[in-house]
PDB file of N, CA and C in Angstrom:
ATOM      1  N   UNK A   1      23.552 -50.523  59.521  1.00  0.00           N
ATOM      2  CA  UNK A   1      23.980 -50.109  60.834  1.00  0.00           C
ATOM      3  C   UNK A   1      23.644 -48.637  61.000  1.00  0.00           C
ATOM      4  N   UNK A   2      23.363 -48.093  62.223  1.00  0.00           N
ATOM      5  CA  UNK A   2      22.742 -46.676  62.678  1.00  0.00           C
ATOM      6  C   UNK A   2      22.870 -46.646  63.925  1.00  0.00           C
ATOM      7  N   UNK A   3      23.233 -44.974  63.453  1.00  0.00           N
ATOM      8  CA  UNK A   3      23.512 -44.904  65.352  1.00  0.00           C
ATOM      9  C   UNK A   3      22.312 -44.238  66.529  1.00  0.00           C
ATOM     10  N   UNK A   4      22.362 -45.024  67.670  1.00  0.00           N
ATOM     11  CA  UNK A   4      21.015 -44.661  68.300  1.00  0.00           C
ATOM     12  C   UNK A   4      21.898 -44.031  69.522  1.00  0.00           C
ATOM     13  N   UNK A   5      22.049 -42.990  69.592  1.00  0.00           N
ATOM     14  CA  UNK A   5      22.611 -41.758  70.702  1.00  0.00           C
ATOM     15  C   UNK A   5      24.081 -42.303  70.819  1.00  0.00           C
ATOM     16  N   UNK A   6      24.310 -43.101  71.915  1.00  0.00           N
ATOM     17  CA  UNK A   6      25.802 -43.463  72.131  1.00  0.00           C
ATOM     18  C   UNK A   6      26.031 -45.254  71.866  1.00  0.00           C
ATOM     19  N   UNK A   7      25.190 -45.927  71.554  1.00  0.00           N
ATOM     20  CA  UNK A   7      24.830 -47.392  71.056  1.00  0.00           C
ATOM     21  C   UNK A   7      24.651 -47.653  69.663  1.00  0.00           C
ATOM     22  N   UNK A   8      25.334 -48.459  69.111  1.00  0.00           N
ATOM     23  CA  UNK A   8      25.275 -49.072  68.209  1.00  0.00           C
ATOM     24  C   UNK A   8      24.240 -49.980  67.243  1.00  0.00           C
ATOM     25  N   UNK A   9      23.546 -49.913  66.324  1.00  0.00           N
ATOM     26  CA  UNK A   9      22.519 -50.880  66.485  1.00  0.00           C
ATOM     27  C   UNK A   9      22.501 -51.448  65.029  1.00  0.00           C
ATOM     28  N   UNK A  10      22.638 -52.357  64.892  1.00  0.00           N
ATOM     29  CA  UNK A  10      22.976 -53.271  63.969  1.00  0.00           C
ATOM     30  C   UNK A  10      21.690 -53.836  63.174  1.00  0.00           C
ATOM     31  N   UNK A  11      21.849 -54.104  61.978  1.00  0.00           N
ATOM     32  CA  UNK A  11      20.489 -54.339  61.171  1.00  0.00           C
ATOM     33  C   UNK A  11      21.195 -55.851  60.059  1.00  0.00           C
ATOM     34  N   UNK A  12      20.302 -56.846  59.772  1.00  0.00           N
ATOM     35  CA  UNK A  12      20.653 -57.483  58.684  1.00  0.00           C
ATOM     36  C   UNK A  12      19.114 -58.023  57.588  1.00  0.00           C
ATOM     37  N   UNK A  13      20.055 -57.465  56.889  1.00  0.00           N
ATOM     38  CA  UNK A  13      18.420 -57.236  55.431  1.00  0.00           C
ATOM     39  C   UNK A  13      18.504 -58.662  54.445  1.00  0.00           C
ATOM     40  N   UNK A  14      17.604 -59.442  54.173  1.00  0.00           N
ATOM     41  CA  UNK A  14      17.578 -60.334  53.443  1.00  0.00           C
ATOM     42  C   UNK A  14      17.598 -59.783  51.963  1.00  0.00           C
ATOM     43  N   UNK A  15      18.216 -59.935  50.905  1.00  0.00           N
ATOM     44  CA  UNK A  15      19.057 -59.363  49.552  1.00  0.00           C
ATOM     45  C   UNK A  15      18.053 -60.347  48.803  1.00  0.00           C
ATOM     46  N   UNK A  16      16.955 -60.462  48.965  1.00  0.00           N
ATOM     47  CA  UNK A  16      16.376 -61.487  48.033  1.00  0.00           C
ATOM     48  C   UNK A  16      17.153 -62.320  47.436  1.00  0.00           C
ATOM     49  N   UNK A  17      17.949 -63.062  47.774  1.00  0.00           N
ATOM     50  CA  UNK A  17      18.708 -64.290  47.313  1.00  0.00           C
ATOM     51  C   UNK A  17      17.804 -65.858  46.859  1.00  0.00           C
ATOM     52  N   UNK A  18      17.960 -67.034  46.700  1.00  0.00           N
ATOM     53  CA  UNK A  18      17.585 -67.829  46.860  1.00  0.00           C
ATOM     54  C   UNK A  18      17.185 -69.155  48.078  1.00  0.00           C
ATOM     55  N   UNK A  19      18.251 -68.664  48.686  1.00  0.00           N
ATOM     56  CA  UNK A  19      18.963 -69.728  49.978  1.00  0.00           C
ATOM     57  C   UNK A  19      18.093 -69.348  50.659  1.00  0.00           C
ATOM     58  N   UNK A  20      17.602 -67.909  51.167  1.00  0.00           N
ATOM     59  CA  UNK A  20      16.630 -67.269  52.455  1.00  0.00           C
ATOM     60  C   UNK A  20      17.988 -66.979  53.817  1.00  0.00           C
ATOM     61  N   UNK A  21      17.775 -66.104  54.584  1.00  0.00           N
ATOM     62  CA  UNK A  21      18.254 -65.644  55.518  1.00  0.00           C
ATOM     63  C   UNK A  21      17.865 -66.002  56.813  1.00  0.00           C
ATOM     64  N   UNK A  22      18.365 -66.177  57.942  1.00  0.00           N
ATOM     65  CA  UNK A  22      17.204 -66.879  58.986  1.00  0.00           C
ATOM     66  C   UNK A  22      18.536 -66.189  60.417  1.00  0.00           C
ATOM     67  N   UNK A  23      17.420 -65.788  61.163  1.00  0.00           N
ATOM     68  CA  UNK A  23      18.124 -65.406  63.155  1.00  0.00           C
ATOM     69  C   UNK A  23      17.983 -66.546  63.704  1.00  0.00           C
ATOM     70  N   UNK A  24      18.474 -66.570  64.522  1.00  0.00           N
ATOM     71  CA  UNK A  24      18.667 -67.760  65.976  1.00  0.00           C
ATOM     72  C   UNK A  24      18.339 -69.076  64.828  1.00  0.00           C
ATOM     73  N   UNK A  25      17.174 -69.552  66.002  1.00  0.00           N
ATOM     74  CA  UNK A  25      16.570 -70.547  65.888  1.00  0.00           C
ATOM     75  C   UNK A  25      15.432 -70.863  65.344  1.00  0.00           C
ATOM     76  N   UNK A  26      15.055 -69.390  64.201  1.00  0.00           N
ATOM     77  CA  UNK A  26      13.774 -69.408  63.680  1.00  0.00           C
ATOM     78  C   UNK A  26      13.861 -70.064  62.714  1.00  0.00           C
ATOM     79  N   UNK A  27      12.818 -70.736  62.153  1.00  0.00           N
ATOM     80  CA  UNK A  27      12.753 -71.616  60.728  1.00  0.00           C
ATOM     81  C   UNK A  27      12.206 -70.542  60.000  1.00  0.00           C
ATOM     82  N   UNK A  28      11.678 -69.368  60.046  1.00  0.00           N
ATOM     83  CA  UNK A  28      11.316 -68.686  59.511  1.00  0.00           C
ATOM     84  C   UNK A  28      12.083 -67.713  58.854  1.00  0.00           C
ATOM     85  N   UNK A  29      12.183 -67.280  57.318  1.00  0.00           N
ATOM     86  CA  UNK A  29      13.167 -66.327  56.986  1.00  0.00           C
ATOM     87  C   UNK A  29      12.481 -65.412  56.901  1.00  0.00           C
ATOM     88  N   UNK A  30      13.541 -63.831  57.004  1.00  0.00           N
ATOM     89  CA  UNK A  30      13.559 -62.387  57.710  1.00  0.00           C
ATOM     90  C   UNK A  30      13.702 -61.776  56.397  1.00  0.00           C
ATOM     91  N   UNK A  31      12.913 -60.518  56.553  1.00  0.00           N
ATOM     92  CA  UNK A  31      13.451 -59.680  55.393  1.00  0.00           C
ATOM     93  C   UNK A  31      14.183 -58.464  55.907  1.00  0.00           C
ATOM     94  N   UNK A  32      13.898 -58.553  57.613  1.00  0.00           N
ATOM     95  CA  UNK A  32      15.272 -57.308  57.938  1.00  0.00           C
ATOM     96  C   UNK A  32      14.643 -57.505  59.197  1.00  0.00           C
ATOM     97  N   UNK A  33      15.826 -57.457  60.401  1.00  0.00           N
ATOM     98  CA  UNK A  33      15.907 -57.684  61.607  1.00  0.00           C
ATOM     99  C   UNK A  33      17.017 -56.979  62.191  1.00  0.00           C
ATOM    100  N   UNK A  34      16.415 -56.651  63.364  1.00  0.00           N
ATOM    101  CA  UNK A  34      18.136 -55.715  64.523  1.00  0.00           C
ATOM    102  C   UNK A  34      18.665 -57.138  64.576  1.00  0.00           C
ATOM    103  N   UNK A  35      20.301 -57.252  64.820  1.00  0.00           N
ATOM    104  CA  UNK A  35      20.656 -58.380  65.383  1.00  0.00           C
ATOM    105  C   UNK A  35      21.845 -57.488  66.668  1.00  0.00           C
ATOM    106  N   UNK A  36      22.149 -58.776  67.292  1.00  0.00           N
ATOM    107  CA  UNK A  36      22.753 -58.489  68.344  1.00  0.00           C
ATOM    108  C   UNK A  36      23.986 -59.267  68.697  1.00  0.00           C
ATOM    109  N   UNK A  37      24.619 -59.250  69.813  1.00  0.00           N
ATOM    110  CA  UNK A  37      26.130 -59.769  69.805  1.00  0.00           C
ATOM    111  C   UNK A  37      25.453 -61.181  70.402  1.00  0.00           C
ATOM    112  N   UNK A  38      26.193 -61.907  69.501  1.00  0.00           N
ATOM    113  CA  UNK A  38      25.799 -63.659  69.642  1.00  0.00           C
ATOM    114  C   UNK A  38      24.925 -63.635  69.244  1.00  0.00           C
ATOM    115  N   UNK A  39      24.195 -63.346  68.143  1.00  0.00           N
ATOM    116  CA  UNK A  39      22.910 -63.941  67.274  1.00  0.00           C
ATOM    117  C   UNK A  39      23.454 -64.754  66.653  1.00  0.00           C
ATOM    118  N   UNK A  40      22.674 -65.762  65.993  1.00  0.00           N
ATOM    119  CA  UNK A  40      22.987 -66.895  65.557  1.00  0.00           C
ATOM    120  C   UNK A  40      22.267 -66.678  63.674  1.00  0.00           C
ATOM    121  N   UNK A  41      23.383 -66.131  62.928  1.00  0.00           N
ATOM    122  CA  UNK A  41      22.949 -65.821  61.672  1.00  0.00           C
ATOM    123  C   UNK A  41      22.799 -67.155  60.512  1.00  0.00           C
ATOM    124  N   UNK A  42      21.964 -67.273  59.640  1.00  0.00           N
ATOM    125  CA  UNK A  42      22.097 -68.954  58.224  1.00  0.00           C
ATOM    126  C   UNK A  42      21.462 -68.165  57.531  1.00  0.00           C
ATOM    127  N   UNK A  43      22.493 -67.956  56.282  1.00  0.00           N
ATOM    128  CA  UNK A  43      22.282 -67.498  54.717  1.00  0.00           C
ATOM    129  C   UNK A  43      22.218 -69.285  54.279  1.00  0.00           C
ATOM    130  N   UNK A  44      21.434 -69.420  54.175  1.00  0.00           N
ATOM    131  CA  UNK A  44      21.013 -70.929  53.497  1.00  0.00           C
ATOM    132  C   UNK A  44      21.292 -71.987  54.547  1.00  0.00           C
ATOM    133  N   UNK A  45      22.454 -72.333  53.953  1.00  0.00           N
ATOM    134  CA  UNK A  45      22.609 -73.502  55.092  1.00  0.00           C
ATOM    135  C   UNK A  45      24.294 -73.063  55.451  1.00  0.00           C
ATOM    136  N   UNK A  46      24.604 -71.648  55.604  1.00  0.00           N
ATOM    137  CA  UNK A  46      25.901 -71.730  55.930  1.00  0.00           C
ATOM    138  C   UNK A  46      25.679 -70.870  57.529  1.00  0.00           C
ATOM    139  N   UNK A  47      26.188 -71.327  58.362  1.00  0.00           N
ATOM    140  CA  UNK A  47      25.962 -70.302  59.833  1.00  0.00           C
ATOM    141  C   UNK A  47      26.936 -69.535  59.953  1.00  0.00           C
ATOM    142  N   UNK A  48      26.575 -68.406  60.942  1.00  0.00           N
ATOM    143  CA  UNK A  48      27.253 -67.455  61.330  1.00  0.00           C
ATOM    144  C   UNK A  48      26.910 -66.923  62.659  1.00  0.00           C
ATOM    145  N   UNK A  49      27.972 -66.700  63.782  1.00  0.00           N
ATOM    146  CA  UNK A  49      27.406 -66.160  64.792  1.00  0.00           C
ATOM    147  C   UNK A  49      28.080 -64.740  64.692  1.00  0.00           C
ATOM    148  N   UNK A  50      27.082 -63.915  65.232  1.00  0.00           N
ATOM    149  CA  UNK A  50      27.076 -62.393  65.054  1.00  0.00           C
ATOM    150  C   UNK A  50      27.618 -61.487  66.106  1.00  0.00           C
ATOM    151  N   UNK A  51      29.215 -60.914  66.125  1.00  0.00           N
ATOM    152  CA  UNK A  51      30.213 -60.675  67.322  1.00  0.00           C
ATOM    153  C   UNK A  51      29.959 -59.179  67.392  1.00  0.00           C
ATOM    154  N   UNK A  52      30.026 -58.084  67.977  1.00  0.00           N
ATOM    155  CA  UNK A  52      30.220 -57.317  68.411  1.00  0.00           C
ATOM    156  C   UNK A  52      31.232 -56.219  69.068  1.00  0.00           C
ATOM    157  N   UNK A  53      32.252 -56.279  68.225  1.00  0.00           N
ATOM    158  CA  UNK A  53      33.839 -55.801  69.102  1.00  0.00           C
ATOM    159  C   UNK A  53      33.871 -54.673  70.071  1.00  0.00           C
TER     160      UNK A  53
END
């Protein structure tokens, strides 16, 4: 996470794991991506949607 003037901007880094990391709806795994409020995060096969408070 880093701050860009008065906005927030959020980062998620793939940890070289086994499972692979994946955004939305890509079948493709990430080795580091901005994410955003309601992204749709899967460390393998477990999901996560990505909130923003």
């Amino acid at each position: 996470m880093f701050n860009s003037g008065k906005y927030l901007r959020y980062n998620l880094a793939h940890l070289k794991h086994t499972n692979g990391t994946y955004l939305n709806r890509d079948q493709n795994r990430i080795a580091r991506a901005e994410i955003k409020n309601n992204d749709l995060i899967r460390l393998g096969e477990v999901p996560l949607k990505f909130k923003c408070l």
